[in-house]
Protein backbone atom coordinates (compact mmCIF):
# COMPACT_ATOMS: atom_id res chain seq x y z
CA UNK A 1 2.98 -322.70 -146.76
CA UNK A 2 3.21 -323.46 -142.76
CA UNK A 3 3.69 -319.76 -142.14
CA UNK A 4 -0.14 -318.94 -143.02
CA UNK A 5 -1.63 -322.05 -141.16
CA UNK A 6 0.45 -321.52 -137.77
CA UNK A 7 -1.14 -318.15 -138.33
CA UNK A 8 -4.32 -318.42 -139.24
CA UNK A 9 -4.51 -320.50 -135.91
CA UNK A 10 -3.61 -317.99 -133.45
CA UNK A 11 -6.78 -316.61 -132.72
CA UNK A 12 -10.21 -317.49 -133.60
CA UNK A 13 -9.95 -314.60 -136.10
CA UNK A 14 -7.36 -313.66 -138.18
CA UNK A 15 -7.28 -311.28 -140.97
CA UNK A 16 -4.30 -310.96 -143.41
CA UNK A 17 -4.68 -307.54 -145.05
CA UNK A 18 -2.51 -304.73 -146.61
CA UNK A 19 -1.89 -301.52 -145.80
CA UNK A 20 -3.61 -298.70 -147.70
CA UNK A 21 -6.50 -301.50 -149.31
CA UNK A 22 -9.83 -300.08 -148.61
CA UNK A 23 -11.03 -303.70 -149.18
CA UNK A 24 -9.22 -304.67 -146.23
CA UNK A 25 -10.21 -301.64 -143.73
CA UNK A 26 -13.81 -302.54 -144.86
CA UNK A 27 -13.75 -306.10 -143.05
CA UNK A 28 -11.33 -305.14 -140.06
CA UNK A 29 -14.03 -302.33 -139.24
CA UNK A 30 -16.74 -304.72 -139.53
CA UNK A 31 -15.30 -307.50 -137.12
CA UNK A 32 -13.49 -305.07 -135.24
CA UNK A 33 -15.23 -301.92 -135.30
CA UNK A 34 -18.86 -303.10 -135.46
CA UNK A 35 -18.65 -306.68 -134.13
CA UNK A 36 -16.24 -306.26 -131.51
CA UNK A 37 -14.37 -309.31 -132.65
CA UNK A 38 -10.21 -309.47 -131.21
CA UNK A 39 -8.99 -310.49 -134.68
CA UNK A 40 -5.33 -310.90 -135.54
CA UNK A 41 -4.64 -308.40 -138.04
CA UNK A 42 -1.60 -309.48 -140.79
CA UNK A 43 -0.49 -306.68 -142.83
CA UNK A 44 1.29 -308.23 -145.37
CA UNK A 45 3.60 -305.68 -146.56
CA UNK A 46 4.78 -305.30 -143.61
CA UNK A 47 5.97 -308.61 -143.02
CA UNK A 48 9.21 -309.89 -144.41
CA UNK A 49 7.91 -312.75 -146.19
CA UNK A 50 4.64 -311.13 -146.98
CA UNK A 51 5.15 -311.74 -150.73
CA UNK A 52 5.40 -315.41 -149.82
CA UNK A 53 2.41 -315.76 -148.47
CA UNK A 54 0.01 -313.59 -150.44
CA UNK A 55 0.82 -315.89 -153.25
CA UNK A 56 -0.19 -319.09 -150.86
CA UNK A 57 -3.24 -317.06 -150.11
CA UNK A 58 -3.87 -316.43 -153.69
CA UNK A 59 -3.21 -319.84 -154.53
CA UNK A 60 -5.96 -321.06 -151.28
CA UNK A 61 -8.79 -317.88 -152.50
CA UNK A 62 -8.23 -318.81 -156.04
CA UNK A 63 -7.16 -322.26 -157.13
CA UNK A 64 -4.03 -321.31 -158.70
CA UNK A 65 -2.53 -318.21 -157.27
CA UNK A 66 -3.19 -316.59 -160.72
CA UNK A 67 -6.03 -313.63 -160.56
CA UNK A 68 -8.34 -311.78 -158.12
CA UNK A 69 -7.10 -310.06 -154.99
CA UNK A 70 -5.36 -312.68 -151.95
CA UNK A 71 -6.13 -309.77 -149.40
CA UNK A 72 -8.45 -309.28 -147.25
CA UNK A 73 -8.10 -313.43 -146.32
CA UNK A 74 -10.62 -314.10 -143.04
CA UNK A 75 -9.85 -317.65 -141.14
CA UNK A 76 -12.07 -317.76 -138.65
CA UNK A 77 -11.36 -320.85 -135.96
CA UNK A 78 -8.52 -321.70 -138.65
CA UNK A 79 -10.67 -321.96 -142.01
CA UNK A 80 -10.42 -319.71 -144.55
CA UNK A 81 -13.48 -318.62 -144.90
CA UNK A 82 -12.91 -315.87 -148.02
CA UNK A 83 -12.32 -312.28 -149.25
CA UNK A 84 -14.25 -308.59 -148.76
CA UNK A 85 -17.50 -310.27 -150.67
CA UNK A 86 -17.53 -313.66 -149.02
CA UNK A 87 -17.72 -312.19 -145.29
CA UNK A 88 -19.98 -309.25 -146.57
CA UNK A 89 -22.31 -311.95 -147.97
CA UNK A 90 -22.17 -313.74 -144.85
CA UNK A 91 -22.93 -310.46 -142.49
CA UNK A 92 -25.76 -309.71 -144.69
CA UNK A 93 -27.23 -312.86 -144.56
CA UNK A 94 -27.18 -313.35 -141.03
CA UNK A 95 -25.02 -316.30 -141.13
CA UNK A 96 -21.29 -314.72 -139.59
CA UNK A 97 -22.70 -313.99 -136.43
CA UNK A 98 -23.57 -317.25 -135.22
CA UNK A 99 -19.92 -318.39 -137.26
CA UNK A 100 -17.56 -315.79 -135.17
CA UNK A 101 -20.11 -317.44 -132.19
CA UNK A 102 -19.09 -320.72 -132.74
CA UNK A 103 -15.44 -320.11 -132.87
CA UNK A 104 -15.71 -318.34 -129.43
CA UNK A 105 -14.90 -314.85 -131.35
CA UNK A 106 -17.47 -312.70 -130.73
CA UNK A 107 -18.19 -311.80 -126.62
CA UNK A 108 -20.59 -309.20 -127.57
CA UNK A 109 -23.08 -311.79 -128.93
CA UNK A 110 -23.18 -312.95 -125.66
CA UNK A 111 -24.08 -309.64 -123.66
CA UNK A 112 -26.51 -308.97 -126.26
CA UNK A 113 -27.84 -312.71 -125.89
CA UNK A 114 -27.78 -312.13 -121.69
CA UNK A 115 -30.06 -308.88 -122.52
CA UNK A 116 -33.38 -309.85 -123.33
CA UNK A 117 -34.71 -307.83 -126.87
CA UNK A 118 -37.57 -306.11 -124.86
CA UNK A 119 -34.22 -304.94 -122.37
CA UNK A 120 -32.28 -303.98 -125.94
CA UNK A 121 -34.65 -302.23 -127.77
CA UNK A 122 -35.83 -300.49 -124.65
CA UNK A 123 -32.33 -299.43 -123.74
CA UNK A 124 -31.21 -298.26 -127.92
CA UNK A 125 -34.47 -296.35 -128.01
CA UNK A 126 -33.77 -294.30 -124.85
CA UNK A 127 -30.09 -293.24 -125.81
CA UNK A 128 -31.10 -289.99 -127.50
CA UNK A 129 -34.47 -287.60 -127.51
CA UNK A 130 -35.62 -289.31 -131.10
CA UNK A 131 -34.45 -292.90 -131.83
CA UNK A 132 -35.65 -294.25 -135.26
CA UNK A 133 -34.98 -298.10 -136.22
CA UNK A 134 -35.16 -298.44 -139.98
CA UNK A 135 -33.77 -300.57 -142.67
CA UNK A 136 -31.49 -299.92 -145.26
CA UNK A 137 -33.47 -299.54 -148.59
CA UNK A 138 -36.71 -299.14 -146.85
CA UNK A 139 -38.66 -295.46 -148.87
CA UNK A 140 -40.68 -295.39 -145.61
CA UNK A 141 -38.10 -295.26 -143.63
CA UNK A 142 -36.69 -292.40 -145.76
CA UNK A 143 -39.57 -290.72 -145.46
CA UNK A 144 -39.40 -290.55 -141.74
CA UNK A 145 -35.86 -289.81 -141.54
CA UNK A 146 -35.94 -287.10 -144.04
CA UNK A 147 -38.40 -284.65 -142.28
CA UNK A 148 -36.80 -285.29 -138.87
CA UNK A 149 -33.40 -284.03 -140.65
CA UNK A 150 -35.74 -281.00 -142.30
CA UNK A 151 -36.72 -280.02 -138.53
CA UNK A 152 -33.48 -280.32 -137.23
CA UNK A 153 -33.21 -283.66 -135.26
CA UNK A 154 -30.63 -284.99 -134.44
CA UNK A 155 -31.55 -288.60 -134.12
CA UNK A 156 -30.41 -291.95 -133.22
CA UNK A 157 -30.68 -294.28 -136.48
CA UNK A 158 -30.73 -297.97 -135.97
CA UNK A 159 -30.61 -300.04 -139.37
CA UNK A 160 -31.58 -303.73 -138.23
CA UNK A 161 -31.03 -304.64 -141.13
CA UNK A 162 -26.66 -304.10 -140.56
CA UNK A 163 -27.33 -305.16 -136.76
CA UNK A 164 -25.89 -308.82 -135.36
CA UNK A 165 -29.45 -309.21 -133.56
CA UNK A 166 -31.58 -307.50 -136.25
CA UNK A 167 -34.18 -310.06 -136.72
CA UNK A 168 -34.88 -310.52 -132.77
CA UNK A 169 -35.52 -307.01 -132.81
CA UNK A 170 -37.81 -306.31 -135.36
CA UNK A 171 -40.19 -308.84 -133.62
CA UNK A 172 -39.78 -306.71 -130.39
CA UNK A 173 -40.85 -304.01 -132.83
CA UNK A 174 -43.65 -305.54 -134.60
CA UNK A 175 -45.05 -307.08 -130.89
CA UNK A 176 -45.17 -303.09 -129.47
CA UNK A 177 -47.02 -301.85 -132.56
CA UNK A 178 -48.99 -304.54 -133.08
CA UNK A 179 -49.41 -306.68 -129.89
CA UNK A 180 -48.53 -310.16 -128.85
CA UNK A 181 -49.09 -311.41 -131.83
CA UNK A 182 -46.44 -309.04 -133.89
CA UNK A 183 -48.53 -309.14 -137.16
CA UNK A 184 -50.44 -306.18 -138.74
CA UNK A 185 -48.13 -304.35 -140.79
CA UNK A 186 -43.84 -303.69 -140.94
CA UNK A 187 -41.86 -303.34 -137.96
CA UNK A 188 -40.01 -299.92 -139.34
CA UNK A 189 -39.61 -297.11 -139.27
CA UNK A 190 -40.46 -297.43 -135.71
CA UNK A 191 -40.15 -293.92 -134.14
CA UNK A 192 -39.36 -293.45 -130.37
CA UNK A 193 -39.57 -290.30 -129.07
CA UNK A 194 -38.24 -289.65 -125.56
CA UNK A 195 -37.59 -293.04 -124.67
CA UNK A 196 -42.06 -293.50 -125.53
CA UNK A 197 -43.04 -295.51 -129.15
CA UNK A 198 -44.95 -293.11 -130.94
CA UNK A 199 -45.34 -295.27 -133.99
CA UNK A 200 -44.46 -296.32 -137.58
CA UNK A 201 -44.61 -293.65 -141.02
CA UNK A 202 -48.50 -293.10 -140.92
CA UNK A 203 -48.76 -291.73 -137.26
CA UNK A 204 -45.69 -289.76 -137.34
CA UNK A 205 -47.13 -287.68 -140.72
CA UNK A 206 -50.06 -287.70 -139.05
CA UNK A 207 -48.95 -285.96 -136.15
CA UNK A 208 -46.72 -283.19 -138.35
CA UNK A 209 -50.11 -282.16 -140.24
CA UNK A 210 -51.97 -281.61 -137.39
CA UNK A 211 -48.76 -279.80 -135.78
CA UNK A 212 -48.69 -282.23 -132.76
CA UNK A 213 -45.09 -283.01 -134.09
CA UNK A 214 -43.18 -280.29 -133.22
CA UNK A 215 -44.35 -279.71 -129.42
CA UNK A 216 -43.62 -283.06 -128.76
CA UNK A 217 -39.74 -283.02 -130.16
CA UNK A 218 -39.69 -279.59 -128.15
CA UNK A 219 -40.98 -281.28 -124.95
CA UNK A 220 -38.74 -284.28 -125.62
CA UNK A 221 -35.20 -281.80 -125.58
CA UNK A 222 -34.96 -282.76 -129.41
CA UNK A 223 -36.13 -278.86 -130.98
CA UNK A 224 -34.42 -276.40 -130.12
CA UNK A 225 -36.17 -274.24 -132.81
């Protein structure tokens, strides 16, 4: 169907979607939202011949046009590149990033490339009193972030892990705990408090039993107990 390639072509992302799928509002605030990508958004039930096309789009995600869902349908620079799980697997892998780069789709990648990581890391962790950067999945991590919520703080959380530029900054990270080199243990939690590293799990418990915690959130605007 010429409809969906003329398009799929008008910007270097377009997104055909339907109103009311939770599927779809899941990608559009990923590139949108969180990526800062100008995607064309189709809403095909909106559109006169939307029936039309979310057959050809079945047909192109599918093989026949015969089962699983034709919306969400990303093109990005005029490919189809897939559904809700293909651009999911993608972000998670780091690999849609440097794609929505290549297509000239994503403008933020370049500010964040212009900004050295020392510059970014220096500028996220200064943004609030207490700035934790974690990872999804990481107990540690948990650990941290849980007795910060049990005193009250309301802190910045940074999951490099779901971050475009993850990677670069966990070696930031890893170099300020551990030195040049960036090697003597994980990069997160990394805890900064007042714009200042204090450190990683073990120094932060370490501080809250010997009640060194506390006075520093206070001095640091973060306790108002």
């Amino acid at each position: 169907m010429e409809r969906v390639t003329k398009l799929a072509s008008e910007r270097a992302v377009v997104v055909f979607t339907s109103s009311n799928c939770g599927m779809c509002h899941a990608v559009t605030s990923l590139l949108i939202g969180e990526l800062g990508v100008n995607a064309a958004v189709h809403e095909l039930d909106k559109d006169p011949r939307g029936r039309d096309m979310e057959r050809e789009l079945a047909r192109r995600l599918g093989g026949g046009g015969g089962g699983g869902r034709a919306v969400p349908a990303v093109f990005v620079g005029g490919n189809l590149v897939g559904g809700t799980n293909r651009v999911m697997s993608l972000h998670l892998a780091g690999e849609l990033v440097p794609m929505l780069k290549n297509a000239g789709a994503l403008w933020l990648y370049f500010r964040a490339q212009a900004e050295s990581m020392a510059e970014r890391v220096a500028r996220l962790a200064s943004e609030r009193a207490v700035v934790v950067f974690t990872k999804s999945g990481c107990c540690m991590c948990t650990t941290v972030t849980t007795l910060l919520g049990e005193l009250a703080v309301s802190a910045a959380v940074h999951e490099l892990d779901k971050e475009p530029l993850g990677k670069e900054m966990e070696r930031e990270l890893a170099r300020r705990l551990y030195g040049s080199g960036g090697r003597g243990g994980p990069a997160v939690p990394a805890v900064f408090i007042g714009g200042n590293l204090v450190g990683g799990t073990s120094k932060v418990m370490a501080m809250h039993l010997k009640g060194e915690l506390v006075p520093m959130l206070k001095s640091a605007g973060a306790l108002w107990l």
